[in-house]
C-alpha atoms as a PDB file:
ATOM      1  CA  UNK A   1      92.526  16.149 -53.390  1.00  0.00           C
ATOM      2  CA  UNK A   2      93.613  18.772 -55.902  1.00  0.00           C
ATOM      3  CA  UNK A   3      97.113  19.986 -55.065  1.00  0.00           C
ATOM      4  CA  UNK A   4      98.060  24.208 -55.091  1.00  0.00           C
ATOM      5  CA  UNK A   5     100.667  23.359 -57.296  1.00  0.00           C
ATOM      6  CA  UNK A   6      98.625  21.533 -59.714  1.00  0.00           C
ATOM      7  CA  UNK A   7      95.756  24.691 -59.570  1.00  0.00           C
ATOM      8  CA  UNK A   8      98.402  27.228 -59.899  1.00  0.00           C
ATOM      9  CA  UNK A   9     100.544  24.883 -62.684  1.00  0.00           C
ATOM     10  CA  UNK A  10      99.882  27.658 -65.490  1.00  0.00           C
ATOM     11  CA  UNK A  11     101.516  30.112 -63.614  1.00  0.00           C
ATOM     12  CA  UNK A  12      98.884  32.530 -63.358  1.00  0.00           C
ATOM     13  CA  UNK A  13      96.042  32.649 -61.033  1.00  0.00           C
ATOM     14  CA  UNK A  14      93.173  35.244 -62.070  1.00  0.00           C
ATOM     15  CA  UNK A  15      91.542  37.002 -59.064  1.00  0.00           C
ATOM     16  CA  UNK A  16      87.726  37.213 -60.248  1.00  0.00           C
ATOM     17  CA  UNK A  17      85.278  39.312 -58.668  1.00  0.00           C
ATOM     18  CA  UNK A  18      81.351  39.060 -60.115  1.00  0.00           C
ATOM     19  CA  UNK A  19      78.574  41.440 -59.325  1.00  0.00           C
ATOM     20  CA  UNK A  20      76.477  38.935 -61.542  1.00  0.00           C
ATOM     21  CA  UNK A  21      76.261  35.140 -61.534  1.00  0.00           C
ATOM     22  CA  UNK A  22      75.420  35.040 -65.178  1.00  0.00           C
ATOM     23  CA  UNK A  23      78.887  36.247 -66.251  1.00  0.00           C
ATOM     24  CA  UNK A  24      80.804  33.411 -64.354  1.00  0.00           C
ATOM     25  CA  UNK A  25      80.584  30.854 -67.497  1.00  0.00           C
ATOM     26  CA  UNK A  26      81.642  33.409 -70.342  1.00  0.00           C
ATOM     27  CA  UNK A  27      84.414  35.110 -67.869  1.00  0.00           C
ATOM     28  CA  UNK A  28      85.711  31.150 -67.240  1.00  0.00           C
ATOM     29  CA  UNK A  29      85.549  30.283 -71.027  1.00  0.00           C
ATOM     30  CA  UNK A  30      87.357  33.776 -71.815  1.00  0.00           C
ATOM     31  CA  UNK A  31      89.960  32.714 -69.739  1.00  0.00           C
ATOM     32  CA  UNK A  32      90.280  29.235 -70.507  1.00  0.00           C
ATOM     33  CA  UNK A  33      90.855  30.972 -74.011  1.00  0.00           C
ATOM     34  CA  UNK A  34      93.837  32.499 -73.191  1.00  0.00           C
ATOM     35  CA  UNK A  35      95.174  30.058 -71.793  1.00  0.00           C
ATOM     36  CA  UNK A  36      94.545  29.943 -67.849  1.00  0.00           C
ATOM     37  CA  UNK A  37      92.541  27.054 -66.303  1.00  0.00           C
ATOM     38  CA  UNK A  38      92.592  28.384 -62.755  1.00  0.00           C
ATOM     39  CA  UNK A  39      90.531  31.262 -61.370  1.00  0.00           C
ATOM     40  CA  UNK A  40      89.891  32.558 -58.107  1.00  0.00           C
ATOM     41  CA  UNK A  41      86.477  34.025 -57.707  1.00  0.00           C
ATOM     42  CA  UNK A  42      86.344  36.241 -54.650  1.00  0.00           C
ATOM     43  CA  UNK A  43      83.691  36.183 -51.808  1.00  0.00           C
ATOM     44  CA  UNK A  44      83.467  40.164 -51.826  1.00  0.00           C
ATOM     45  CA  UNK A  45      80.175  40.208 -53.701  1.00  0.00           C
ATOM     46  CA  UNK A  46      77.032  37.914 -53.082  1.00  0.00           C
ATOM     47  CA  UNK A  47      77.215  36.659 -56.632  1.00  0.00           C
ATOM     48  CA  UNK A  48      80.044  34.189 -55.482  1.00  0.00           C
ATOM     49  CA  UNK A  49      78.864  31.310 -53.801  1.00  0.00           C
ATOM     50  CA  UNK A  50      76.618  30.965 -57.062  1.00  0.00           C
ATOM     51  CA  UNK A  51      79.062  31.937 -59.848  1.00  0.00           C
ATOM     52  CA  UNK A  52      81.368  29.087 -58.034  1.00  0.00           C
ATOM     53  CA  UNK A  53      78.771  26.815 -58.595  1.00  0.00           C
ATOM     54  CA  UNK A  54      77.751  27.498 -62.604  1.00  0.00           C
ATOM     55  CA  UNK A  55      81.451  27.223 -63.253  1.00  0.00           C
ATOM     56  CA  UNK A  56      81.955  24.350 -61.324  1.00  0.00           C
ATOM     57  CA  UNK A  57      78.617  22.811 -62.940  1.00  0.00           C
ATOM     58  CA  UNK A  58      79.310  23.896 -66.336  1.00  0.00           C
ATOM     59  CA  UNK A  59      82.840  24.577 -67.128  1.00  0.00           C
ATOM     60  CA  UNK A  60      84.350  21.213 -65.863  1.00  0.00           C
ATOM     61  CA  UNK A  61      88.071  21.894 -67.330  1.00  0.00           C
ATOM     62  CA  UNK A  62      88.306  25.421 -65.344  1.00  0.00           C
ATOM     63  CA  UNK A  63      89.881  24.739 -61.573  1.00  0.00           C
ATOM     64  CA  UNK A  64      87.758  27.248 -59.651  1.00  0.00           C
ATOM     65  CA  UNK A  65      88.490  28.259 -56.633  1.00  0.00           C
ATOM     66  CA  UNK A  66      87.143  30.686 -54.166  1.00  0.00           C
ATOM     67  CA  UNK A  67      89.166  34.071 -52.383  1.00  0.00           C
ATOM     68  CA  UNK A  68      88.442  36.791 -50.270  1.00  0.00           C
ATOM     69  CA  UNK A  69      87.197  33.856 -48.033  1.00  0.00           C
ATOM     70  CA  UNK A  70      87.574  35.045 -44.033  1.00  0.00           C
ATOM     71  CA  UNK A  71      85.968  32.354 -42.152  1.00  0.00           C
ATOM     72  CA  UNK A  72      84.629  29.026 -41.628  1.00  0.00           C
ATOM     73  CA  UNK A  73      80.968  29.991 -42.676  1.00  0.00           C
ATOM     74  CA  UNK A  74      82.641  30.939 -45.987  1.00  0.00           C
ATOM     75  CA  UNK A  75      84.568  28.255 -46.177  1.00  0.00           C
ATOM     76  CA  UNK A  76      81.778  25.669 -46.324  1.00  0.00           C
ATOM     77  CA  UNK A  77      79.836  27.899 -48.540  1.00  0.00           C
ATOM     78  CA  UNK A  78      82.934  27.371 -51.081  1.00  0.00           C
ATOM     79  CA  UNK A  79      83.194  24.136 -50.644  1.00  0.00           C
ATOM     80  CA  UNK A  80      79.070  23.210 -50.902  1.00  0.00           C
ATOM     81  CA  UNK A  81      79.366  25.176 -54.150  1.00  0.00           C
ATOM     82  CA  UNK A  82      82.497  23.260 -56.138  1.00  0.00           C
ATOM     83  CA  UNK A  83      85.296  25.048 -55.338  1.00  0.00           C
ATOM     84  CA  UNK A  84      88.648  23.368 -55.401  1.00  0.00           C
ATOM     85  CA  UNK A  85      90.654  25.782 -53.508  1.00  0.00           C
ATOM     86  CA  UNK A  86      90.800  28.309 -50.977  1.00  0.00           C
ATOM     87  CA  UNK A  87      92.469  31.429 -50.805  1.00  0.00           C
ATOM     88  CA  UNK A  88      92.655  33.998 -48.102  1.00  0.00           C
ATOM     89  CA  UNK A  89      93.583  37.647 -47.640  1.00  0.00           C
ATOM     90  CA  UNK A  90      95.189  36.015 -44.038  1.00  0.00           C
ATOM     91  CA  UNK A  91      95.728  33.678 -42.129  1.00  0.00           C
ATOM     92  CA  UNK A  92      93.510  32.307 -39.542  1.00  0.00           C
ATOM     93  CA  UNK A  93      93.712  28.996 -37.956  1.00  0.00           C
ATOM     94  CA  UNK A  94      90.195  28.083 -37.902  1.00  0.00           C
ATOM     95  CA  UNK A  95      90.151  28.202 -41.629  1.00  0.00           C
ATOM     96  CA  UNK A  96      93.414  26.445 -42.293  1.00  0.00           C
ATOM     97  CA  UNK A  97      92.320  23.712 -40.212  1.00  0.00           C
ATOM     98  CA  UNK A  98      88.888  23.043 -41.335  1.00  0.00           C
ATOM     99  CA  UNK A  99      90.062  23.235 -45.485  1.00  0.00           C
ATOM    100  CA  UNK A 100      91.946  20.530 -44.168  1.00  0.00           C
ATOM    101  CA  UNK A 101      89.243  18.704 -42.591  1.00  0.00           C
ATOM    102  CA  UNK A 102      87.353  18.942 -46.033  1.00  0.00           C
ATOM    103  CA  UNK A 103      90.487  18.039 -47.954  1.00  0.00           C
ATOM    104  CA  UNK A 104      90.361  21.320 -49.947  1.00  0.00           C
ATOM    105  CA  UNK A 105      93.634  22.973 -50.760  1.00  0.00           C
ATOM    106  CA  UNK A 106      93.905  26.127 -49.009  1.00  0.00           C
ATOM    107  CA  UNK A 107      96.652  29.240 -49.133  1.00  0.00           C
ATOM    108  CA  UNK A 108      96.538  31.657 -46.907  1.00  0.00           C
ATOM    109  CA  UNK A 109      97.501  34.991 -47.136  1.00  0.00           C
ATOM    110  CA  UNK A 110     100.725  36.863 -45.119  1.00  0.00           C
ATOM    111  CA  UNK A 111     102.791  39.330 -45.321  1.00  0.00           C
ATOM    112  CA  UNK A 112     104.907  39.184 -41.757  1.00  0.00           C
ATOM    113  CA  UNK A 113     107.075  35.842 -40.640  1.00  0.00           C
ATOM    114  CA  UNK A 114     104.684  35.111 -38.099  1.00  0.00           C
ATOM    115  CA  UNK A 115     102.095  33.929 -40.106  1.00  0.00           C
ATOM    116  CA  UNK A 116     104.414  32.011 -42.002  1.00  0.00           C
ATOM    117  CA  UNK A 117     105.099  30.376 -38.985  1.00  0.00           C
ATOM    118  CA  UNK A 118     101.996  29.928 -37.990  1.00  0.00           C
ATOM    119  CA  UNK A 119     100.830  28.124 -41.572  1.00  0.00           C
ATOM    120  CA  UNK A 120     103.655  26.213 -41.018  1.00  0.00           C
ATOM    121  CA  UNK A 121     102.800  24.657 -37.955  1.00  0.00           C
ATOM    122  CA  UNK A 122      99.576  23.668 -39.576  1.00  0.00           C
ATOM    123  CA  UNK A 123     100.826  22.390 -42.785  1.00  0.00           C
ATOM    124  CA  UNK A 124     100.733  24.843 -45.311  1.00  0.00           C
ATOM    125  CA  UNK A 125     103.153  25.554 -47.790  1.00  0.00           C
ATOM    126  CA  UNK A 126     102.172  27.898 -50.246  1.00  0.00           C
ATOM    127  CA  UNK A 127     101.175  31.267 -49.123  1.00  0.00           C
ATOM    128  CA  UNK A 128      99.659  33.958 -50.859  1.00  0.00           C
ATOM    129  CA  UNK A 129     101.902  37.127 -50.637  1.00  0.00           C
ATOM    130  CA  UNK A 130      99.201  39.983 -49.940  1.00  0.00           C
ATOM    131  CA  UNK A 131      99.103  42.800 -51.029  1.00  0.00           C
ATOM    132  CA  UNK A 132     102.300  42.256 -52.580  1.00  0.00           C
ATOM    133  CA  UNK A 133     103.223  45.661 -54.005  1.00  0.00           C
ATOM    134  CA  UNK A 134     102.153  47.515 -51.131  1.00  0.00           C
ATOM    135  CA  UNK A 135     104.342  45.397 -48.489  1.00  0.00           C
ATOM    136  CA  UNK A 136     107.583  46.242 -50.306  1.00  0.00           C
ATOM    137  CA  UNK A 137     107.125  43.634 -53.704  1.00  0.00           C
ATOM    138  CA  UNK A 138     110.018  40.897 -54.613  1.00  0.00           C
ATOM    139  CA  UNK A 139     112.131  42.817 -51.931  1.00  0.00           C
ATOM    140  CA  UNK A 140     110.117  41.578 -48.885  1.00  0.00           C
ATOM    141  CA  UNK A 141     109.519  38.708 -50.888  1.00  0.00           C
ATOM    142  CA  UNK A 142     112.904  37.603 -51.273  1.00  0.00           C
ATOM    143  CA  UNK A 143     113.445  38.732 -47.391  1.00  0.00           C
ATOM    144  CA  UNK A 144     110.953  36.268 -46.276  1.00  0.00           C
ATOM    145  CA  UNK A 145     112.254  33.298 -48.441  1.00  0.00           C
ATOM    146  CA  UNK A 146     115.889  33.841 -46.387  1.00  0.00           C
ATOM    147  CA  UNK A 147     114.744  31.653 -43.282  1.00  0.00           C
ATOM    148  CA  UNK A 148     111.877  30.187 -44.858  1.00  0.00           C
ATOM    149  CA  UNK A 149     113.404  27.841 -47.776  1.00  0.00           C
ATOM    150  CA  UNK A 150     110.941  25.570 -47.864  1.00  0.00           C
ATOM    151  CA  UNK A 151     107.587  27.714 -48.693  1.00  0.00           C
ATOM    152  CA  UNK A 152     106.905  29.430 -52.107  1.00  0.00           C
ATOM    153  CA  UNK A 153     104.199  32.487 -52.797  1.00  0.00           C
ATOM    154  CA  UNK A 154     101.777  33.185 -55.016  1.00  0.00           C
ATOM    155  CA  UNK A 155     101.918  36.980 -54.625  1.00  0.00           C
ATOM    156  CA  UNK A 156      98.412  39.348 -55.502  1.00  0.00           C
ATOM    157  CA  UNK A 157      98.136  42.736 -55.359  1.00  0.00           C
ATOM    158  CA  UNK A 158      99.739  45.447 -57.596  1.00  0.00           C
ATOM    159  CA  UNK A 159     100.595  43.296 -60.050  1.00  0.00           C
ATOM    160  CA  UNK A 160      99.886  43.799 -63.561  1.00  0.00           C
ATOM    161  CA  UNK A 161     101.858  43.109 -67.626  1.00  0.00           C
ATOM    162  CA  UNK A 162     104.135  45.678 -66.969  1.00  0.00           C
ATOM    163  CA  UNK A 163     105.987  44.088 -63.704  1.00  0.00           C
ATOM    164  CA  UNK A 164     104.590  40.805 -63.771  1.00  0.00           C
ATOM    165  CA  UNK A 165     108.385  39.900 -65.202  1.00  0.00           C
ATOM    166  CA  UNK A 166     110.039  40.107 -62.567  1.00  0.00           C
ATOM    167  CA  UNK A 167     108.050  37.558 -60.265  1.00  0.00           C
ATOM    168  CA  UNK A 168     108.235  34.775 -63.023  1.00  0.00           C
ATOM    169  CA  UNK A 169     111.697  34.801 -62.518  1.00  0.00           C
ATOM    170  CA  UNK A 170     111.846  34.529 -59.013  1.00  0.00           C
ATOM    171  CA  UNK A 171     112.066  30.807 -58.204  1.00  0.00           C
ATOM    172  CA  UNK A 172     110.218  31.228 -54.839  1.00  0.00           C
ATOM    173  CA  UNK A 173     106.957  32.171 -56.816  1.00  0.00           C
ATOM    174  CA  UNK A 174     104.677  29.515 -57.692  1.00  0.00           C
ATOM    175  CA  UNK A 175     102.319  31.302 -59.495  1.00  0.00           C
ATOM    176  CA  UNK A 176     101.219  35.103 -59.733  1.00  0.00           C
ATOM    177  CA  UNK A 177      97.676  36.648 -58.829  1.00  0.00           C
ATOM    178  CA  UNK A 178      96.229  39.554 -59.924  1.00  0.00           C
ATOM    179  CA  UNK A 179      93.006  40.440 -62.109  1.00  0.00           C
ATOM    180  CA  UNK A 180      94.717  42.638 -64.340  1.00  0.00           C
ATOM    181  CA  UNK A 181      93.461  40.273 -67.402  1.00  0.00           C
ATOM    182  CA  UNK A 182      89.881  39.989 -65.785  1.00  0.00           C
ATOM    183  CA  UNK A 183      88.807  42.841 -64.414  1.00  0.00           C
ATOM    184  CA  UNK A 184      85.739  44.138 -63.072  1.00  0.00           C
ATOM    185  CA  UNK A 185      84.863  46.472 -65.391  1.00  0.00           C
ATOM    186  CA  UNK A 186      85.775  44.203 -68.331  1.00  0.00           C
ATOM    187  CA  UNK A 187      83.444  41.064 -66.780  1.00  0.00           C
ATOM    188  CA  UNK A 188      80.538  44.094 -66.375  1.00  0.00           C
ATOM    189  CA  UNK A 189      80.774  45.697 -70.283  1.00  0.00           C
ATOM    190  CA  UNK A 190      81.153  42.098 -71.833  1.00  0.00           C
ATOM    191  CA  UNK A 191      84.596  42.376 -73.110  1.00  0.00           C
ATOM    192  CA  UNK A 192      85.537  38.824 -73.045  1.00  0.00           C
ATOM    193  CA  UNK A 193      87.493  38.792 -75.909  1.00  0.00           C
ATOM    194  CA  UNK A 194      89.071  41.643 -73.958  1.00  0.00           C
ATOM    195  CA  UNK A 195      89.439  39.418 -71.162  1.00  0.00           C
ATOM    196  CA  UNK A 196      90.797  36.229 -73.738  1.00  0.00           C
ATOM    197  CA  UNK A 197      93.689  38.547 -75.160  1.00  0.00           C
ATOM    198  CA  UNK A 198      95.014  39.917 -71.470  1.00  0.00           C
ATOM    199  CA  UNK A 199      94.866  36.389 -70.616  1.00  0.00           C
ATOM    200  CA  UNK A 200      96.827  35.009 -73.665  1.00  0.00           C
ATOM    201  CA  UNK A 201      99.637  38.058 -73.227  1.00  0.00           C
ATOM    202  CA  UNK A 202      99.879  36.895 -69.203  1.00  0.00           C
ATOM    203  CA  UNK A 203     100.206  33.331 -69.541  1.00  0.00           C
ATOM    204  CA  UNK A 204     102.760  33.837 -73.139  1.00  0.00           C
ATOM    205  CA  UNK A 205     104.772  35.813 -70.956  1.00  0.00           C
ATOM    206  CA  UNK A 206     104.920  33.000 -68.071  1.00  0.00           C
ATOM    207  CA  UNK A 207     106.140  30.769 -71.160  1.00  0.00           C
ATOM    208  CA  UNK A 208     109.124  32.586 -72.099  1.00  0.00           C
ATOM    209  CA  UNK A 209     110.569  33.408 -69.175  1.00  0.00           C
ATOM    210  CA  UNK A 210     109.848  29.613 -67.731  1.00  0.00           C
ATOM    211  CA  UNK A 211     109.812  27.498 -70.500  1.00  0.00           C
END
Protein backbone atom coordinates (compact mmCIF):
# COMPACT_ATOMS: atom_id res chain seq x y z
CA UNK A 1 0.00 0.00 0.00
CA UNK A 2 1.32 3.38 -1.10
CA UNK A 3 2.13 5.50 1.94
CA UNK A 4 0.91 9.65 2.14
CA UNK A 5 4.29 10.36 2.80
CA UNK A 6 5.68 8.59 -0.08
CA UNK A 7 2.69 10.39 -2.54
CA UNK A 8 3.32 13.69 -1.05
CA UNK A 9 7.49 13.04 -0.94
CA UNK A 10 8.00 16.00 -3.57
CA UNK A 11 6.52 18.32 -1.42
CA UNK A 12 3.88 19.51 -3.54
CA UNK A 13 0.59 18.03 -4.21
CA UNK A 14 -1.32 19.61 -7.36
CA UNK A 15 -5.13 19.86 -6.87
CA UNK A 16 -6.45 19.00 -10.55
CA UNK A 17 -9.81 19.63 -11.64
CA UNK A 18 -10.82 18.37 -15.51
CA UNK A 19 -13.90 19.33 -17.39
CA UNK A 20 -12.41 16.89 -20.10
CA UNK A 21 -10.95 13.39 -19.81
CA UNK A 22 -8.73 13.92 -22.77
CA UNK A 23 -6.55 16.50 -20.98
CA UNK A 24 -5.69 14.15 -17.97
CA UNK A 25 -2.47 12.55 -19.85
CA UNK A 26 -0.89 15.94 -21.18
CA UNK A 27 -1.87 17.84 -17.70
CA UNK A 28 0.04 14.57 -15.84
CA UNK A 29 3.05 14.68 -18.29
CA UNK A 30 3.16 18.67 -17.85
CA UNK A 31 3.53 18.11 -14.42
CA UNK A 32 5.71 15.28 -14.25
CA UNK A 33 7.84 17.93 -16.27
CA UNK A 34 8.25 20.15 -13.67
CA UNK A 35 8.99 18.08 -11.47
CA UNK A 36 5.83 16.76 -9.40
CA UNK A 37 4.82 13.06 -9.58
CA UNK A 38 1.72 13.39 -7.42
CA UNK A 39 -1.62 14.91 -8.44
CA UNK A 40 -4.87 15.03 -6.98
CA UNK A 41 -7.65 15.05 -9.48
CA UNK A 42 -10.86 16.23 -7.88
CA UNK A 43 -14.35 14.53 -8.06
CA UNK A 44 -16.12 18.04 -8.71
CA UNK A 45 -16.59 17.38 -12.42
CA UNK A 46 -17.80 14.05 -14.12
CA UNK A 47 -14.61 13.87 -16.12
CA UNK A 48 -12.86 12.36 -12.94
CA UNK A 49 -13.52 8.93 -12.41
CA UNK A 50 -12.25 8.64 -16.17
CA UNK A 51 -9.30 11.08 -16.22
CA UNK A 52 -8.16 8.87 -12.97
CA UNK A 53 -8.23 6.04 -15.03
CA UNK A 54 -6.17 7.30 -18.46
CA UNK A 55 -3.55 8.53 -16.04
CA UNK A 56 -3.47 5.63 -14.08
CA UNK A 57 -3.50 3.47 -17.46
CA UNK A 58 -1.11 5.54 -19.24
CA UNK A 59 1.12 7.60 -17.16
CA UNK A 60 2.44 4.79 -14.80
CA UNK A 61 5.26 7.09 -13.01
CA UNK A 62 2.48 9.85 -11.98
CA UNK A 63 0.89 8.85 -8.28
CA UNK A 64 -2.71 9.88 -8.95
CA UNK A 65 -4.92 10.29 -6.58
CA UNK A 66 -8.45 11.39 -6.30
CA UNK A 67 -10.05 14.71 -4.03
CA UNK A 68 -13.11 16.37 -3.55
CA UNK A 69 -14.19 12.73 -2.70
CA UNK A 70 -17.38 12.93 0.01
CA UNK A 71 -18.50 9.47 0.32
CA UNK A 72 -18.22 5.86 0.04
CA UNK A 73 -19.88 5.70 -3.52
CA UNK A 74 -16.96 7.97 -4.49
CA UNK A 75 -14.64 6.28 -2.83
CA UNK A 76 -14.99 3.00 -4.73
CA UNK A 77 -15.38 4.88 -7.89
CA UNK A 78 -11.62 6.14 -7.12
CA UNK A 79 -10.44 3.20 -6.25
CA UNK A 80 -12.13 0.98 -9.43
CA UNK A 81 -10.44 3.66 -11.53
CA UNK A 82 -6.48 3.54 -10.20
CA UNK A 83 -6.27 5.95 -7.78
CA UNK A 84 -3.68 5.64 -5.09
CA UNK A 85 -4.96 8.05 -2.64
CA UNK A 86 -7.77 9.74 -1.20
CA UNK A 87 -8.28 13.10 -0.20
CA UNK A 88 -11.20 14.80 1.37
CA UNK A 89 -12.55 18.31 1.93
CA UNK A 90 -13.60 16.50 5.66
CA UNK A 91 -13.71 14.11 7.57
CA UNK A 92 -16.23 11.44 7.72
CA UNK A 93 -15.89 8.13 9.28
CA UNK A 94 -17.48 6.05 6.76
CA UNK A 95 -14.85 7.07 4.32
CA UNK A 96 -11.84 6.81 6.57
CA UNK A 97 -12.81 3.44 7.41
CA UNK A 98 -13.60 1.90 4.17
CA UNK A 99 -10.03 3.53 2.37
CA UNK A 100 -8.83 1.43 4.96
CA UNK A 101 -10.69 -1.56 4.15
CA UNK A 102 -9.33 -1.16 0.48
CA UNK A 103 -5.84 -0.38 1.72
CA UNK A 104 -5.84 3.03 -0.04
CA UNK A 105 -4.14 5.88 1.72
CA UNK A 106 -6.58 8.38 2.67
CA UNK A 107 -6.28 12.19 4.30
CA UNK A 108 -8.96 13.77 5.36
CA UNK A 109 -9.66 17.17 5.54
CA UNK A 110 -10.13 19.50 9.05
CA UNK A 111 -9.88 22.50 10.20
CA UNK A 112 -11.24 22.23 14.10
CA UNK A 113 -9.46 19.70 16.86
CA UNK A 114 -12.31 17.56 16.77
CA UNK A 115 -11.78 16.08 13.66
CA UNK A 116 -8.34 15.65 14.43
CA UNK A 117 -9.47 13.66 17.08
CA UNK A 118 -11.70 11.91 15.42
CA UNK A 119 -9.00 10.77 12.45
CA UNK A 120 -7.05 9.91 15.18
CA UNK A 121 -9.09 7.44 16.68
CA UNK A 122 -9.27 5.81 13.32
CA UNK A 123 -5.73 5.91 12.35
CA UNK A 124 -4.97 8.72 10.37
CA UNK A 125 -2.14 10.83 10.52
CA UNK A 126 -1.88 13.22 7.92
CA UNK A 127 -4.65 15.62 7.49
CA UNK A 128 -5.34 17.94 4.91
CA UNK A 129 -5.59 21.53 6.37
CA UNK A 130 -8.77 22.98 4.43
CA UNK A 131 -9.21 25.75 3.32
CA UNK A 132 -6.11 26.78 4.81
CA UNK A 133 -5.99 30.53 4.19
CA UNK A 134 -9.43 31.11 5.01
CA UNK A 135 -9.26 29.31 8.61
CA UNK A 136 -6.52 31.67 9.80
CA UNK A 137 -3.22 30.01 7.58
CA UNK A 138 0.17 28.80 9.51
CA UNK A 139 -1.42 30.61 12.61
CA UNK A 140 -4.21 28.01 13.19
CA UNK A 141 -1.89 25.72 11.79
CA UNK A 142 0.71 26.02 14.24
CA UNK A 143 -2.28 26.25 17.00
CA UNK A 144 -3.43 22.87 16.13
CA UNK A 145 0.09 21.20 16.07
CA UNK A 146 0.37 22.46 20.08
CA UNK A 147 -1.59 19.31 21.47
CA UNK A 148 -1.41 17.36 18.46
CA UNK A 149 2.52 16.52 18.02
CA UNK A 150 2.18 13.63 16.37
CA UNK A 151 0.04 14.58 13.04
CA UNK A 152 1.43 16.74 10.13
CA UNK A 153 -0.83 18.71 7.27
CA UNK A 154 -0.85 19.03 3.93
CA UNK A 155 -2.64 22.40 3.84
CA UNK A 156 -4.91 23.52 0.34
CA UNK A 157 -6.58 26.44 -0.18
CA UNK A 158 -5.21 30.01 -0.73
CA UNK A 159 -2.07 28.99 -1.40
CA UNK A 160 -0.12 30.07 -4.25
CA UNK A 161 4.19 31.16 -5.29
CA UNK A 162 3.90 34.12 -3.45
CA UNK A 163 3.21 32.52 0.24
CA UNK A 164 3.86 29.09 -0.47
CA UNK A 165 7.36 29.97 1.59
CA UNK A 166 6.27 30.09 4.51
CA UNK A 167 4.58 26.51 4.79
CA UNK A 168 7.84 24.76 3.49
CA UNK A 169 9.36 25.88 6.43
CA UNK A 170 7.01 24.81 8.83
CA UNK A 171 8.10 21.33 9.96
CA UNK A 172 4.47 20.21 10.67
CA UNK A 173 3.72 20.40 6.82
CA UNK A 174 4.21 17.42 4.85
CA UNK A 175 3.48 18.65 1.69
CA UNK A 176 1.46 21.75 0.25
CA UNK A 177 -1.78 21.66 -2.03
CA UNK A 178 -2.99 24.04 -4.18
CA UNK A 179 -3.55 24.24 -8.13
CA UNK A 180 -1.91 27.39 -8.53
CA UNK A 181 0.60 25.58 -11.16
CA UNK A 182 -2.41 23.65 -12.80
CA UNK A 183 -5.19 25.49 -13.07
CA UNK A 184 -8.38 25.24 -14.69
CA UNK A 185 -8.16 27.61 -17.12
CA UNK A 186 -4.58 26.63 -18.05
CA UNK A 187 -5.68 22.59 -18.44
CA UNK A 188 -8.83 24.19 -20.74
CA UNK A 189 -6.54 26.69 -23.27
CA UNK A 190 -3.70 23.97 -23.55
CA UNK A 191 -1.00 25.76 -21.79
CA UNK A 192 0.95 22.88 -20.62
CA UNK A 193 4.11 24.26 -20.97
CA UNK A 194 2.37 26.90 -18.86
CA UNK A 195 1.48 24.32 -16.52
CA UNK A 196 5.42 22.58 -16.77
CA UNK A 197 7.07 26.04 -15.77
CA UNK A 198 4.55 26.83 -12.56
CA UNK A 199 5.32 23.38 -11.70
CA UNK A 200 9.18 23.59 -12.01
CA UNK A 201 9.14 27.23 -9.96
CA UNK A 202 6.84 25.26 -7.06
CA UNK A 203 8.75 22.25 -6.60
CA UNK A 204 12.55 24.51 -7.04
CA UNK A 205 11.25 26.45 -4.35
CA UNK A 206 10.41 23.25 -2.05
CA UNK A 207 14.25 22.44 -2.85
CA UNK A 208 15.81 25.37 -1.41
CA UNK A 209 14.14 25.89 1.47
CA UNK A 210 14.28 21.86 2.30
CA UNK A 211 17.15 20.63 0.75
Amino acid sequence: MLTVEQAAACGVVPVVVLDDAELAVPTAKALLKGGINAMEITFRTAAAKASIAKVAAEVPEMIVGAGTVINVEQLHDAVEAGAKFIVSPGSDADVISEAAKLGVAMIPGVVTPSEIILGLKLGIKVFKFFPAESYGGLKTLKALSGPFPQIKFIPTGGISQANAADYFKNPKVLAVGGSWMVSKDMINAGDFEAITEKSAAATALCRELRG
